[in-house]
Each structure stands twice: as structure tokens, then as C-alpha cells.
PDB file of N, CA and C in Angstrom:
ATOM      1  N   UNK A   1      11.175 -12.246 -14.248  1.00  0.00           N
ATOM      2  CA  UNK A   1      10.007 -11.438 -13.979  1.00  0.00           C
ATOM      3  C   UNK A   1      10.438  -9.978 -13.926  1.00  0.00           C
ATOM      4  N   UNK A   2       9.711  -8.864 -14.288  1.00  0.00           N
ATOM      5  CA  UNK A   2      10.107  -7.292 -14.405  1.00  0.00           C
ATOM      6  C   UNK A   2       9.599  -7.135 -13.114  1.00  0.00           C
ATOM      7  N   UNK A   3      10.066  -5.955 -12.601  1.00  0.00           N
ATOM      8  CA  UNK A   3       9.330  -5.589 -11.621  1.00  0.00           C
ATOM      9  C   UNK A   3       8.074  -5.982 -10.721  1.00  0.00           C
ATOM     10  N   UNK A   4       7.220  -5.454 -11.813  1.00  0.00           N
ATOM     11  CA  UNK A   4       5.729  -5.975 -11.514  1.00  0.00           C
ATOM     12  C   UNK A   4       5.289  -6.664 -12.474  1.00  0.00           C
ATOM     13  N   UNK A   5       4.518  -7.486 -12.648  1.00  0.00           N
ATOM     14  CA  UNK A   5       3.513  -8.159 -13.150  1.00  0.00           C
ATOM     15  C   UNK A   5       1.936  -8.272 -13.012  1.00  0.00           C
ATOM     16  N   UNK A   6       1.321  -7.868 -13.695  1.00  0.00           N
ATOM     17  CA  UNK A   6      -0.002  -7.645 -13.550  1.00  0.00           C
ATOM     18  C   UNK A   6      -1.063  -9.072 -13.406  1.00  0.00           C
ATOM     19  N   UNK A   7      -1.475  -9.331 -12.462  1.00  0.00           N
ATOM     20  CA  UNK A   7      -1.963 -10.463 -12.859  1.00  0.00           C
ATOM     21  C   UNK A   7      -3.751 -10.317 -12.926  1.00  0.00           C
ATOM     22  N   UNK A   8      -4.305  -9.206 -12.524  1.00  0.00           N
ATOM     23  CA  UNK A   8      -5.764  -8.992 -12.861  1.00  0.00           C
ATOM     24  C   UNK A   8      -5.826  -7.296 -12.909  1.00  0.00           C
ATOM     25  N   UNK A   9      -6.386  -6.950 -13.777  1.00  0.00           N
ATOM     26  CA  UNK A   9      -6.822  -5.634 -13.785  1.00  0.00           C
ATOM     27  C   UNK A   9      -7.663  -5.128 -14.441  1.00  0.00           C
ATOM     28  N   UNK A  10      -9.122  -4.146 -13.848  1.00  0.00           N
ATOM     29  CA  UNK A  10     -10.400  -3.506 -13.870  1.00  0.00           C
ATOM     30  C   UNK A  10     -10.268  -2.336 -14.051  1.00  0.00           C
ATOM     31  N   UNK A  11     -10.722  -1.506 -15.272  1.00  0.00           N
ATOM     32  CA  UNK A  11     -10.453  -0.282 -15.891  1.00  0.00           C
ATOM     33  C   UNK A  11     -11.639   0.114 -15.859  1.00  0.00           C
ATOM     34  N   UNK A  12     -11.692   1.323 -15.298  1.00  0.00           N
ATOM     35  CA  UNK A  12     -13.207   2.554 -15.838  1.00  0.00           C
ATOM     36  C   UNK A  12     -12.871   3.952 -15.670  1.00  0.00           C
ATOM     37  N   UNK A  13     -13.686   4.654 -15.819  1.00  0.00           N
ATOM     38  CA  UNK A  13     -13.747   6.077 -16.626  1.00  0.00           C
ATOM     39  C   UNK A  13     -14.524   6.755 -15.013  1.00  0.00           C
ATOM     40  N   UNK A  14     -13.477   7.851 -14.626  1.00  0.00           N
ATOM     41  CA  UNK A  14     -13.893   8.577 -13.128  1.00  0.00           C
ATOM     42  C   UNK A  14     -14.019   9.993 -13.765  1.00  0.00           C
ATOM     43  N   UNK A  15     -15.301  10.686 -14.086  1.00  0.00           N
ATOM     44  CA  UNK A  15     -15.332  12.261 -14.450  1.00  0.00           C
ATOM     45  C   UNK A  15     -14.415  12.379 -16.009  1.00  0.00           C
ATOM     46  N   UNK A  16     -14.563  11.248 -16.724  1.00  0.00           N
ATOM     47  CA  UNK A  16     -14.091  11.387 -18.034  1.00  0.00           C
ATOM     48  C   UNK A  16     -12.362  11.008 -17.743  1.00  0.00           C
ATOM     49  N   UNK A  17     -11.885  10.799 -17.167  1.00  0.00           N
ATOM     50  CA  UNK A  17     -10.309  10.134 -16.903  1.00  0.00           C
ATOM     51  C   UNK A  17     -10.372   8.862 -16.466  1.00  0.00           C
ATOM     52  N   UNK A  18      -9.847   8.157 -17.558  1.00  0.00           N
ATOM     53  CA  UNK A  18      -9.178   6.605 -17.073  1.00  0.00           C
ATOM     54  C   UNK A  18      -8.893   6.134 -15.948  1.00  0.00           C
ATOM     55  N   UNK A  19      -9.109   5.051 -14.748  1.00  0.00           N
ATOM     56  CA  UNK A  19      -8.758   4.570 -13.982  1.00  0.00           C
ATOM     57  C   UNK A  19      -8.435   2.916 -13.703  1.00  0.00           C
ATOM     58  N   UNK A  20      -7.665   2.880 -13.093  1.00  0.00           N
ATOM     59  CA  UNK A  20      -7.508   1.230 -12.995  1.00  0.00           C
ATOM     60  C   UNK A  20      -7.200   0.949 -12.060  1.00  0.00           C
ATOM     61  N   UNK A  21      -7.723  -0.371 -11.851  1.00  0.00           N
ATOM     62  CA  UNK A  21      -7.674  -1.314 -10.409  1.00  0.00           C
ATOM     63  C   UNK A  21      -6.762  -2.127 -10.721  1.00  0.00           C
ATOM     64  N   UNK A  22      -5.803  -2.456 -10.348  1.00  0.00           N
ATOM     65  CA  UNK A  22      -4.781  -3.461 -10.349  1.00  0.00           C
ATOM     66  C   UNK A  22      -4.079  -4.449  -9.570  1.00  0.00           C
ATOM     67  N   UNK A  23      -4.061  -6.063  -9.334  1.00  0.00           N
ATOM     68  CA  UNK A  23      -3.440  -6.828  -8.558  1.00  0.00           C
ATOM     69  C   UNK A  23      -2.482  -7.481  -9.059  1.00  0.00           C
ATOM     70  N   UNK A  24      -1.232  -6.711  -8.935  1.00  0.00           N
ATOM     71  CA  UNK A  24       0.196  -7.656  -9.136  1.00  0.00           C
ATOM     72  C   UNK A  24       1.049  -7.926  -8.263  1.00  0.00           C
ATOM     73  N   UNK A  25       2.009  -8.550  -8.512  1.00  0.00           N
ATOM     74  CA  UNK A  25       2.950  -9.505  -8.182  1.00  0.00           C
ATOM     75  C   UNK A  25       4.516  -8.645  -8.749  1.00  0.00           C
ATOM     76  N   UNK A  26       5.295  -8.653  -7.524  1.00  0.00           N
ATOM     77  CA  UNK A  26       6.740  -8.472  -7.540  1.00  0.00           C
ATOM     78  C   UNK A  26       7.084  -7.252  -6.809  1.00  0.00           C
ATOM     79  N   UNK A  27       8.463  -6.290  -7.346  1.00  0.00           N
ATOM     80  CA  UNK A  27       9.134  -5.631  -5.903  1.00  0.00           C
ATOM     81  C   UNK A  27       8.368  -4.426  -6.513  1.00  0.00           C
ATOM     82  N   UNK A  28       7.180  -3.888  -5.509  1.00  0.00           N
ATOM     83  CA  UNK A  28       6.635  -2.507  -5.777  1.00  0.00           C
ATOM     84  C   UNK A  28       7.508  -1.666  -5.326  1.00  0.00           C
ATOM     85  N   UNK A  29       7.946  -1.876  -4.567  1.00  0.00           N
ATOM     86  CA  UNK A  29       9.155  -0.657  -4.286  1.00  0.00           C
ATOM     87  C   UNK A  29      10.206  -0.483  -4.848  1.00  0.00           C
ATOM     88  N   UNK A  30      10.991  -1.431  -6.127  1.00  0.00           N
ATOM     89  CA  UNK A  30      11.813  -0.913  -6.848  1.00  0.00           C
ATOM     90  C   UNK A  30      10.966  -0.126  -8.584  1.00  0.00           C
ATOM     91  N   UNK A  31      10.023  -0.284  -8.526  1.00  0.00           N
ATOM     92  CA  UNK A  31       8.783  -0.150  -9.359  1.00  0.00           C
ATOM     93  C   UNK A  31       9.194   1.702  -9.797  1.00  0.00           C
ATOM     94  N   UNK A  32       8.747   2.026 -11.111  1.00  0.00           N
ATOM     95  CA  UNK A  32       8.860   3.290 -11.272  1.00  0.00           C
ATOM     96  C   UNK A  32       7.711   3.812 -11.660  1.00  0.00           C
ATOM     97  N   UNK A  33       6.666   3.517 -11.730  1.00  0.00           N
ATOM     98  CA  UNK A  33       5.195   3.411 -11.865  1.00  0.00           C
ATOM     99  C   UNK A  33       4.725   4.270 -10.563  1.00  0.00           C
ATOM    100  N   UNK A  34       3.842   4.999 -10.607  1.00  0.00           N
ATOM    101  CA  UNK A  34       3.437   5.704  -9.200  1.00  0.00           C
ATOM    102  C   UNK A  34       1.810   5.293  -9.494  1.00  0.00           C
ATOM    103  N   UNK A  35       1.312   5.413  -7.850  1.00  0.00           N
ATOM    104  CA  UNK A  35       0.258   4.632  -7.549  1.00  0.00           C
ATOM    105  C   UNK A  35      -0.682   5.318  -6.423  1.00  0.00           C
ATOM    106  N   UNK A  36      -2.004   5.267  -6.720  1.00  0.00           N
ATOM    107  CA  UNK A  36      -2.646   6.641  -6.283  1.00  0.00           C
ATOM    108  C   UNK A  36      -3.038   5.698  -4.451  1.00  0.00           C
ATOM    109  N   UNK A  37      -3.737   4.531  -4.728  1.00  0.00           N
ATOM    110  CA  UNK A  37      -3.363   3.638  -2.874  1.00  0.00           C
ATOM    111  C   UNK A  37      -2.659   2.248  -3.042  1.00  0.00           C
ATOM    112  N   UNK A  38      -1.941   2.103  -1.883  1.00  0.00           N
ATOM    113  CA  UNK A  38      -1.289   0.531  -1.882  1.00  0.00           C
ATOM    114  C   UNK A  38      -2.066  -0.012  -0.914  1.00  0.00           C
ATOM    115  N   UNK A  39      -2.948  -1.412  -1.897  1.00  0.00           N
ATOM    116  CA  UNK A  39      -3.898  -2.178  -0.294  1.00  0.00           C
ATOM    117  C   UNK A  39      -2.557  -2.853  -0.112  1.00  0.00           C
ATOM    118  N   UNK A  40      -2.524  -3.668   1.358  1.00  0.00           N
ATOM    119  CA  UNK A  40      -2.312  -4.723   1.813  1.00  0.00           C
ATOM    120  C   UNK A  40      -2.588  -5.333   3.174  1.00  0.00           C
ATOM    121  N   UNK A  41      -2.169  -6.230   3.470  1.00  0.00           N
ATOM    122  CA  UNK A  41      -2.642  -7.040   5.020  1.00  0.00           C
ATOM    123  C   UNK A  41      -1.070  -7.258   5.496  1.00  0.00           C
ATOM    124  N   UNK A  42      -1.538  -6.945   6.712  1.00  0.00           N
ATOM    125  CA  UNK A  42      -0.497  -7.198   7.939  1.00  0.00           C
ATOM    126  C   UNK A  42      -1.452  -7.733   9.173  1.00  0.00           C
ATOM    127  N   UNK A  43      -1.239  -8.595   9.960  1.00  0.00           N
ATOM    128  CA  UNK A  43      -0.889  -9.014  11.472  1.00  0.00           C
ATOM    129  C   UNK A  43      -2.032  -7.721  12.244  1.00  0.00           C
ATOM    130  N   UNK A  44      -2.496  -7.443  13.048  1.00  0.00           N
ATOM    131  CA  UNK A  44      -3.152  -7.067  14.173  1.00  0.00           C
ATOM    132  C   UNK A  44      -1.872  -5.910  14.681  1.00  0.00           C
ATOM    133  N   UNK A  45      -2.244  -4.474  14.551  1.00  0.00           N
ATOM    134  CA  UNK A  45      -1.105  -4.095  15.222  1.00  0.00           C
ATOM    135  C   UNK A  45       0.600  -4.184  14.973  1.00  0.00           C
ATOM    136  N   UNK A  46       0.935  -4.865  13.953  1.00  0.00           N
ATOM    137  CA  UNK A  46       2.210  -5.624  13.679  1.00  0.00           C
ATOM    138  C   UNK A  46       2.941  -4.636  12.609  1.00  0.00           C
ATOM    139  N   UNK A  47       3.372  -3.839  12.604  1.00  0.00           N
ATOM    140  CA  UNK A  47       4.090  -2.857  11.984  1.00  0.00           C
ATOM    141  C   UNK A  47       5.451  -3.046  11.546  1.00  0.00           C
ATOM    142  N   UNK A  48       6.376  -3.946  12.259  1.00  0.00           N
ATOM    143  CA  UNK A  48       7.526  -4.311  11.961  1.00  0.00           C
ATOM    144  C   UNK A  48       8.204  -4.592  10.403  1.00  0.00           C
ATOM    145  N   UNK A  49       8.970  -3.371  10.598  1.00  0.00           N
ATOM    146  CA  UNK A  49      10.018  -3.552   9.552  1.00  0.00           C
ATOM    147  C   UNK A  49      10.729  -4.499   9.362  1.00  0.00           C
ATOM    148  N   UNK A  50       9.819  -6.159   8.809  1.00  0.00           N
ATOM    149  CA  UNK A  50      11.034  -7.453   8.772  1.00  0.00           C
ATOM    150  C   UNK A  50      11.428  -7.035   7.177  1.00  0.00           C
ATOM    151  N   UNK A  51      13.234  -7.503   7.312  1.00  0.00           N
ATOM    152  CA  UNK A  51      13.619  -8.332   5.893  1.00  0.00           C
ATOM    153  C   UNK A  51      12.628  -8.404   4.645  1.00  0.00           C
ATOM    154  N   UNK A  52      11.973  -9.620   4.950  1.00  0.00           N
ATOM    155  CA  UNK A  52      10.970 -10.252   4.237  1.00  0.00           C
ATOM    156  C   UNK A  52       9.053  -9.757   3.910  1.00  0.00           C
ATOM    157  N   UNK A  53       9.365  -8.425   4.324  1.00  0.00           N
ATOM    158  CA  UNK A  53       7.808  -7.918   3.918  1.00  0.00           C
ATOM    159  C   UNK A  53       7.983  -6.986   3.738  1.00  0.00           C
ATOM    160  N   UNK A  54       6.361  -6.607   2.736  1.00  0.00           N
ATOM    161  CA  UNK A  54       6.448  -5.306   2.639  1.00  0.00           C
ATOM    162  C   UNK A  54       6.799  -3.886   2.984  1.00  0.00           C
ATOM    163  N   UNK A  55       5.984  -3.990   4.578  1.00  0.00           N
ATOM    164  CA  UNK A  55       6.665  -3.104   5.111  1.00  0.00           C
ATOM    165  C   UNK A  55       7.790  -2.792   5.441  1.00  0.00           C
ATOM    166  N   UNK A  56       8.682  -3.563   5.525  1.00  0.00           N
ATOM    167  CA  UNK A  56      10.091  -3.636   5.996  1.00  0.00           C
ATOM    168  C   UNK A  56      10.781  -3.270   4.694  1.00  0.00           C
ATOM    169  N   UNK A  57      10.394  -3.098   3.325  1.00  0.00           N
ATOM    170  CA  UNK A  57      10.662  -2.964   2.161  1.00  0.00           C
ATOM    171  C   UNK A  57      10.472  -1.159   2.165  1.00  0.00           C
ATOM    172  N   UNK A  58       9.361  -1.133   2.821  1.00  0.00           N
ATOM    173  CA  UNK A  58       8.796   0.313   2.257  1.00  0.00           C
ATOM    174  C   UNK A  58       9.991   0.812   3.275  1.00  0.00           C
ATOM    175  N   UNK A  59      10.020   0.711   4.421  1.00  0.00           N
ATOM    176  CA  UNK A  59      11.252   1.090   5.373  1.00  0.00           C
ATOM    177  C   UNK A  59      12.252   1.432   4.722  1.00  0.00           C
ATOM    178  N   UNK A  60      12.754   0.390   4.287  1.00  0.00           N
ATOM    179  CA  UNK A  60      14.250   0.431   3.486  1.00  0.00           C
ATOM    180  C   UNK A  60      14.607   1.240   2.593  1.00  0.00           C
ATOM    181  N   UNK A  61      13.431   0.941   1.431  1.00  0.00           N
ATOM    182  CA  UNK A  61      13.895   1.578   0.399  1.00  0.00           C
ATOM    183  C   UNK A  61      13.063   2.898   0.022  1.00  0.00           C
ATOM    184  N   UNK A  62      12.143   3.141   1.265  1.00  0.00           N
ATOM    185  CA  UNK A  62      11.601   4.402   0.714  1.00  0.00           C
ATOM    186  C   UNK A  62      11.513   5.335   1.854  1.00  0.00           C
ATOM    187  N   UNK A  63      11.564   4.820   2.985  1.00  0.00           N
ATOM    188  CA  UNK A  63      12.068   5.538   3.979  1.00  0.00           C
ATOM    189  C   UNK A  63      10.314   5.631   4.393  1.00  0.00           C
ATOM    190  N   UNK A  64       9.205   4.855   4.248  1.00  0.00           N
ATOM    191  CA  UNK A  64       7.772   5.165   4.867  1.00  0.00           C
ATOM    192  C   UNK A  64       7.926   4.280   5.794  1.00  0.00           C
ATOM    193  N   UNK A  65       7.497   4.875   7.460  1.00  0.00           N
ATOM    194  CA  UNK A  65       7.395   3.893   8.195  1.00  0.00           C
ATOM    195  C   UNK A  65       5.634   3.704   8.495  1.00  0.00           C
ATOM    196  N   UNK A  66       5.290   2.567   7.879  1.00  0.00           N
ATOM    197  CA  UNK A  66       4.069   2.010   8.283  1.00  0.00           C
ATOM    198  C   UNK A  66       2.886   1.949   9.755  1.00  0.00           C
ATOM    199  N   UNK A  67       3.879   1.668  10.820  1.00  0.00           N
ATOM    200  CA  UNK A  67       3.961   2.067  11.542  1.00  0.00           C
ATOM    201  C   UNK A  67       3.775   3.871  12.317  1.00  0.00           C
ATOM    202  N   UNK A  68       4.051   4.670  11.750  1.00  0.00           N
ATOM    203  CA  UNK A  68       4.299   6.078  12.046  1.00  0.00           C
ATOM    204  C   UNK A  68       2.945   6.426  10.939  1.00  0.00           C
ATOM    205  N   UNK A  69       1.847   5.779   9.931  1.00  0.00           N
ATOM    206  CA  UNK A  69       1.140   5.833   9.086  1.00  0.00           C
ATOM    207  C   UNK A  69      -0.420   5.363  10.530  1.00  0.00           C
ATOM    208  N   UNK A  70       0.368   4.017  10.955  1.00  0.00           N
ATOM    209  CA  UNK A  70      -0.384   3.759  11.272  1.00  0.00           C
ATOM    210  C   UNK A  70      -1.025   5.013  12.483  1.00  0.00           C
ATOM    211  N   UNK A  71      -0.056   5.326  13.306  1.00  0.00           N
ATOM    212  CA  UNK A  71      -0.483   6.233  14.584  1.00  0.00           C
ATOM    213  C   UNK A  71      -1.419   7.539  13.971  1.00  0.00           C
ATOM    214  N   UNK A  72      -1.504   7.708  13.066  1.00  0.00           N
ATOM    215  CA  UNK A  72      -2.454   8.957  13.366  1.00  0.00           C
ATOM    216  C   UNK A  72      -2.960   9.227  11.540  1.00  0.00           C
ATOM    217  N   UNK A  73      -4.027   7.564  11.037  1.00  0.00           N
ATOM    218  CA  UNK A  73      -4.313   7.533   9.714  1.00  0.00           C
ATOM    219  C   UNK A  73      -5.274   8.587   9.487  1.00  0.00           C
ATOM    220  N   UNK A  74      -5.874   8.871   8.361  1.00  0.00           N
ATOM    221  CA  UNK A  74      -6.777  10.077   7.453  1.00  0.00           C
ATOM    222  C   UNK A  74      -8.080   9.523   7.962  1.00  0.00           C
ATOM    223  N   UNK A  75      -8.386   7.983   8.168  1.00  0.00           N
ATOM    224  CA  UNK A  75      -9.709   7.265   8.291  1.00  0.00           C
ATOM    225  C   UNK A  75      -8.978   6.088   9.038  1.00  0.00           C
ATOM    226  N   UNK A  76      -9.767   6.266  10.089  1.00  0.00           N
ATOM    227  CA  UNK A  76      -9.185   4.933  10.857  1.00  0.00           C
ATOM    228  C   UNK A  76     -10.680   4.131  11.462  1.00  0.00           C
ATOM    229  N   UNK A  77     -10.669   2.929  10.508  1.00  0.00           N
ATOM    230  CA  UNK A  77     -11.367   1.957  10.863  1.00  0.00           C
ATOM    231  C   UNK A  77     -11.177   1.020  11.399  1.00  0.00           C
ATOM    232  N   UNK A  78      -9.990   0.858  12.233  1.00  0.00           N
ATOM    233  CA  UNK A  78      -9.059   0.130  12.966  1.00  0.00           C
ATOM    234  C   UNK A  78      -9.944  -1.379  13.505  1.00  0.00           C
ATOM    235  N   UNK A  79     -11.738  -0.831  14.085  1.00  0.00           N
ATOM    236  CA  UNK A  79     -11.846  -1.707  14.614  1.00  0.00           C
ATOM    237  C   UNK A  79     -13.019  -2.669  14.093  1.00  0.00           C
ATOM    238  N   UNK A  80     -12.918  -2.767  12.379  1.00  0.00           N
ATOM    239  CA  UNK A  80     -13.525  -3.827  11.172  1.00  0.00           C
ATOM    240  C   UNK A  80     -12.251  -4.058  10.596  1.00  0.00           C
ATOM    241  N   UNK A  81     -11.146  -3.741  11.345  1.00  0.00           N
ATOM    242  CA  UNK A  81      -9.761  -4.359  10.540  1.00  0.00           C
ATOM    243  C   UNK A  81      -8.709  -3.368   9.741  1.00  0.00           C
ATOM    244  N   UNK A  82      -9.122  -2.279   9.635  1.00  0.00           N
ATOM    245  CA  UNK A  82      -8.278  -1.441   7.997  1.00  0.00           C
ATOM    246  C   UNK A  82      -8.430  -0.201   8.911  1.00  0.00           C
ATOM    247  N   UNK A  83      -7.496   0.731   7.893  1.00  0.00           N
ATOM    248  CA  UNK A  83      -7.598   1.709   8.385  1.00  0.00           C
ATOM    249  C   UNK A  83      -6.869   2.679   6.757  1.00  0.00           C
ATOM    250  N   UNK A  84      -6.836   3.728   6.775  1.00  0.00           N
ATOM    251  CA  UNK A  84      -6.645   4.602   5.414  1.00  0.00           C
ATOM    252  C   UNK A  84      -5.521   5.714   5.860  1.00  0.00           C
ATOM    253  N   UNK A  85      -4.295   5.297   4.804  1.00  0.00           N
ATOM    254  CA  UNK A  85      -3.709   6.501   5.711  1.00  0.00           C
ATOM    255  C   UNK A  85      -3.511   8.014   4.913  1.00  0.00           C
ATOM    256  N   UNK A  86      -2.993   9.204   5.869  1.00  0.00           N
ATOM    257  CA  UNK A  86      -3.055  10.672   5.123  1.00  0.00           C
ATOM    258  C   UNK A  86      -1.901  10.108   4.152  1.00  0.00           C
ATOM    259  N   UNK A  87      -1.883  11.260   3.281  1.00  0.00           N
ATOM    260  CA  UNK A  87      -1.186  11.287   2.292  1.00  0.00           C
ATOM    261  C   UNK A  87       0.474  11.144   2.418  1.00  0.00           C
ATOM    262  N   UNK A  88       1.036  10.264   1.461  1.00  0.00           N
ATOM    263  CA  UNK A  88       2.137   9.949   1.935  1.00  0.00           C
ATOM    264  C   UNK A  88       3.170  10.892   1.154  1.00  0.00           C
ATOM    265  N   UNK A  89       4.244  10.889   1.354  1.00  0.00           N
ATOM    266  CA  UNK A  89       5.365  12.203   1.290  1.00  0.00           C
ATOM    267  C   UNK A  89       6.640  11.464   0.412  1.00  0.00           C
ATOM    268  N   UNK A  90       5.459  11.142  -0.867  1.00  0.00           N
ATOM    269  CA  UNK A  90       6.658   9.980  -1.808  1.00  0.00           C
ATOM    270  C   UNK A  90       6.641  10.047  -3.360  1.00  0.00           C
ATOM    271  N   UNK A  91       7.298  10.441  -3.630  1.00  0.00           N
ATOM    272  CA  UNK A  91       6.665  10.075  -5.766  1.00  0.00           C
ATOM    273  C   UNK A  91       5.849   8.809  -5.983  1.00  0.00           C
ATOM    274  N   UNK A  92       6.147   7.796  -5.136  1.00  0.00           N
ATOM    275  CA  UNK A  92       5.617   6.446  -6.120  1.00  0.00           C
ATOM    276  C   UNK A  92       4.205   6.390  -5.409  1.00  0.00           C
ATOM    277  N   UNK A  93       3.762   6.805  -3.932  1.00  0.00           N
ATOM    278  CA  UNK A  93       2.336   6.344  -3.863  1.00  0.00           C
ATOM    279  C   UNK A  93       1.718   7.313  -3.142  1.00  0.00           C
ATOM    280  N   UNK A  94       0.384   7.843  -3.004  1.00  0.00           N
ATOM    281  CA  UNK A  94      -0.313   8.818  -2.477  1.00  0.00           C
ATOM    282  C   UNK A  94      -0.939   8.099  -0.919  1.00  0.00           C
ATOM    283  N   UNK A  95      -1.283   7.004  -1.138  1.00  0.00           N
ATOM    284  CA  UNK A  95      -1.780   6.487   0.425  1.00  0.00           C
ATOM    285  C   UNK A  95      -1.949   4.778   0.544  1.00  0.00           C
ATOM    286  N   UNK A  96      -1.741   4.786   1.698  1.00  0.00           N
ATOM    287  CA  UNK A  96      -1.822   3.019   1.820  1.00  0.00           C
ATOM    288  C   UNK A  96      -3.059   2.998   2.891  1.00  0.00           C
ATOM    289  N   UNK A  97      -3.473   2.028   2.529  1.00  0.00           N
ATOM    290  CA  UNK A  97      -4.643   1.542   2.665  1.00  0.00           C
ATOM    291  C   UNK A  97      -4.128  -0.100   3.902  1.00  0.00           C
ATOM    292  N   UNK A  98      -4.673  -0.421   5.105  1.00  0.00           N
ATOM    293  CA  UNK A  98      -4.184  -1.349   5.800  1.00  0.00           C
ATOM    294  C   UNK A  98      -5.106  -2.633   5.680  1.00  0.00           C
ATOM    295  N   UNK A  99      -5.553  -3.802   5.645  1.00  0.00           N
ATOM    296  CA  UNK A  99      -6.472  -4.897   5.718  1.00  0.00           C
ATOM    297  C   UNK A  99      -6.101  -5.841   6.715  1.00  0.00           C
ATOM    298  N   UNK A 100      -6.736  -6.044   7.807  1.00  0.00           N
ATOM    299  CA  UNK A 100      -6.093  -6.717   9.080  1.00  0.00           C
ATOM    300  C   UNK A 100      -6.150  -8.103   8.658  1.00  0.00           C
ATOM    301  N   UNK A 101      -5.036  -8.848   8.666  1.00  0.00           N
ATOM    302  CA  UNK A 101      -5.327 -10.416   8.448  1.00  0.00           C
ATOM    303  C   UNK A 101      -5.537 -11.019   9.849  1.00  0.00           C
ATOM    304  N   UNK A 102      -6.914 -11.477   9.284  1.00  0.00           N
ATOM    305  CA  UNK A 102      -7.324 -12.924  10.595  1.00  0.00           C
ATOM    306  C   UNK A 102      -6.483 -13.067  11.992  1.00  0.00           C
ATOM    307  N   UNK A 103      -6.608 -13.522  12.777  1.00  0.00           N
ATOM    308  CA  UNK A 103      -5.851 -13.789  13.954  1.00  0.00           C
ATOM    309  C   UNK A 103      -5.171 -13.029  15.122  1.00  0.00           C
TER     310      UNK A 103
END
């Protein structure tokens, strides 16, 4: 598998410039592709830099702590689950976007 893999993606036209929606699969953070938001879901509050997740990925290898995104986001809808964060201080992505999973 390369990097990423695309496994669905929705294209349209914003003020005459191309845009795309995209859901793939693999290591976005070794990825050389830059990316205007990153959705994903985490845990209630759960910020931890593990091994095995994203965030703990973005930690590592890009030095964003999720966590430090979370304390003081651009739009914080914290309490329907998500929240939007300010602009991030990275070549590969402009803002992450949070989706609270269940529980």
C-alpha cells in the first residue's frame, strides 16, 4: 500500500477552483500531500499521544499536540461532540477538525 489510498472521493468547483473531499486509508503523516482539514474521532476528552493512533502519530512525527489544539480551538462545539481547531503551524495541514466517538 503507498502512503495513502483513496478509498472515496467528492469533487466540486468553490469560486471557480477545484475542490475535493476525500476518505483514505494509511500513514497521513508520512504523506507529502498537504491538506486544507484533517476530520477524525477520538474518545471524550482523550488526547493522548498512544503508539497506535493518530494522534500519537501527529505527536511524533509532526510535533502537533492535539491536545494543546484542543485547549483553546477557532470553533469549539465541544458540547454536540467536535470542535474546529485555529490554524495549524505545519506544511501538510491547515486545521483539524475533532468528532467525539460515542461513549
Amino acid at each position: 500500500m503507498s502512503t495513502l489510498d483513496t478509498i472515496w472521493e467528492y469533487a466540486f468547483f468553490q469560486d471557480g477552483v477545484k475542490k475535493k473531499i476525500r476518505l483514505q486509508i494509511g500513514d497521513i503523516c508520512s504523506s507529502e500531500e498537504e491538506f486544507d482539514i484533517l476530520v477524525y474521532s477520538a474518545f471524550k476528552n482523550d488526547y493522548a499521544a498512544t503508539a497506535r493512533s493518530l494522534i500519537g502519530a501527529l505527536w511524533l512525527q509532526r510535533k502537533i499536540s492535539v491536545s494543546a489544539l484542543a485547549a483553546d480551538p477557532a470553533i469549539d462545539l465541544k458540547e454536540y461532540g467536535c470542535w474546529l481547531s485555529n490554524t495549524i503551524d505545519d506544511n501538510f495541514i491547515q486545521r483539524g477538525i475533532k468528532i467525539q466517538k460515542p461513549g
